[in-house]
Protein backbone atom coordinates (compact mmCIF):
# COMPACT_ATOMS: atom_id res chain seq x y z
CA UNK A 1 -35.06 58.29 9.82
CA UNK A 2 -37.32 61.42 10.69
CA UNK A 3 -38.05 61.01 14.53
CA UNK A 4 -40.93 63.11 16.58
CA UNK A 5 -41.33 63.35 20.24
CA UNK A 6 -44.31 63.93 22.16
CA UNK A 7 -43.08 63.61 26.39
CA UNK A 8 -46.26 64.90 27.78
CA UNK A 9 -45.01 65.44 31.82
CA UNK A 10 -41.60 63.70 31.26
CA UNK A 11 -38.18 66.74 31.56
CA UNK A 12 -36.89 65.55 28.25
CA UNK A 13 -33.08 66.49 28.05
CA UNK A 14 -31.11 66.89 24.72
CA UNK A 15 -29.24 63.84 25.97
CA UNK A 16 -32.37 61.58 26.25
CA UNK A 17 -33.33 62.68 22.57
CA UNK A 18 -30.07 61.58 21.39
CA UNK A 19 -30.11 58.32 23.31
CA UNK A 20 -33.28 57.25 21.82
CA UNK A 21 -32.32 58.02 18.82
CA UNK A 22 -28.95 56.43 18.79
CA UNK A 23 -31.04 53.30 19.89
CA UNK A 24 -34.13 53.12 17.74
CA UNK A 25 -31.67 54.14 14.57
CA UNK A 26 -30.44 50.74 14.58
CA UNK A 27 -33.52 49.70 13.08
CA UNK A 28 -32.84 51.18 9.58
CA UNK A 29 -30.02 48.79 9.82
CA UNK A 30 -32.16 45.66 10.76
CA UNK A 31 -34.65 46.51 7.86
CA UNK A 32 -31.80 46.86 5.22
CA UNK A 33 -32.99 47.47 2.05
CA UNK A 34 -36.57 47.24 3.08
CA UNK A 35 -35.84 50.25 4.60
CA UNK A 36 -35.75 52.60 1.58
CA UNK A 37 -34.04 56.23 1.82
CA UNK A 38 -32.98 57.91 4.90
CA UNK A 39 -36.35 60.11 4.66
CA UNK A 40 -38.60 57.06 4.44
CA UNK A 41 -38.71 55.68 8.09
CA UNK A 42 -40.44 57.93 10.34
CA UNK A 43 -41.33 56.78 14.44
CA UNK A 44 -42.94 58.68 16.48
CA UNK A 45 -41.98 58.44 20.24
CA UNK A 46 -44.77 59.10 23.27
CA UNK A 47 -43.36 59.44 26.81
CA UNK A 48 -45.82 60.05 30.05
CA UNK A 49 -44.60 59.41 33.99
CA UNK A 50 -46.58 58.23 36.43
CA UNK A 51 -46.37 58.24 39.94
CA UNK A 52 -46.53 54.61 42.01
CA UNK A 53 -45.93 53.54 45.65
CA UNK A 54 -42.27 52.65 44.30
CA UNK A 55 -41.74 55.86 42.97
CA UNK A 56 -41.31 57.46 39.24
CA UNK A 57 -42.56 54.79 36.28
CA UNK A 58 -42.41 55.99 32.46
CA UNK A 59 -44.24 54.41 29.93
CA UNK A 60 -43.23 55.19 26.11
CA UNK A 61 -44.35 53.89 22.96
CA UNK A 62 -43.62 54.15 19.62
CA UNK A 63 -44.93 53.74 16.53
CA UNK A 64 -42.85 53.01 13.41
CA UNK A 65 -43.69 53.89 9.85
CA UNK A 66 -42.21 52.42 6.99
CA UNK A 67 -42.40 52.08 3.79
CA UNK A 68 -43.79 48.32 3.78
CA UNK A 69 -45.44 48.57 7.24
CA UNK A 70 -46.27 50.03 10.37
CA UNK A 71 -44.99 48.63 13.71
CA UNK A 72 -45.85 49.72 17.11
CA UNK A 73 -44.44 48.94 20.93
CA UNK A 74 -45.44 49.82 24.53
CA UNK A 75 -42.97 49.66 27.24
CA UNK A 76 -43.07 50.62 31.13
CA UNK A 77 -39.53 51.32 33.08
CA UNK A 78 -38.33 53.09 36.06
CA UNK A 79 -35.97 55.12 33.75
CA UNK A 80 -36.12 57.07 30.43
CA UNK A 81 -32.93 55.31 28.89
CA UNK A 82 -34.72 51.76 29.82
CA UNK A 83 -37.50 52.89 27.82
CA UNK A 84 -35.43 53.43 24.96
CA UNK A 85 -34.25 49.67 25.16
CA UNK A 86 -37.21 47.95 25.69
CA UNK A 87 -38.82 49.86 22.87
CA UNK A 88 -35.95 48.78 20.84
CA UNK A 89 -36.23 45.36 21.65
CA UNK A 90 -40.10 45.17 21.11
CA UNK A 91 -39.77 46.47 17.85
CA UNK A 92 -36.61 44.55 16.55
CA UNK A 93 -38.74 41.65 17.89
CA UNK A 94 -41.42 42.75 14.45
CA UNK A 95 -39.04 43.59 12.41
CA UNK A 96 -37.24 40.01 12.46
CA UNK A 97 -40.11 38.07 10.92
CA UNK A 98 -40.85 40.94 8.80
């Protein structure tokens, strides 16, 4: 799975990268053979922060290639690592009735 990050005004640590990639790797194994080779996924991740009266919200998305579709999700959360969840969810959520 070839991953790319794009975090805009969000401090993006080494650790973030690795939890959202720990997370959204699970994928490969919910698309099983549809998945193809280890090259043949590729998601691209988008991270921005906004301010609100509450304080810090990020909003990621991500957009999934493979090889017998394209997926995409949108999340909001007051934390990076939440992102990475809901983002999982969202697209596990396609990739069920795929």
């Amino acid at each position: 799975m070839i991953f790319h990050f794009k975090t805009g005004n969000v401090t993006f640590f080494e650790e973030d990268k690795e939890y959202f990639e720990k997370r959204l790797s699970k994928i490969r194994d919910i698309l099983g053979w549809k998945a193809g080779d280890e090259d043949s996924l590729e998601i691209s991740i988008a991270m921005e922060k906004g301010k609100q009266h509450s304080g810090d919200r990020f909003s990621a998305s991500a957009t999934l290639i493979a090889p017998h579709g394209k997926f995409y999700a949108e999340v909001g959360a007051d934390n990076i690592k939440k992102c990475a969840d809901l983002l999982q969810k969202k697209l596990k959520g396609q990739l069920d009735s795929f």
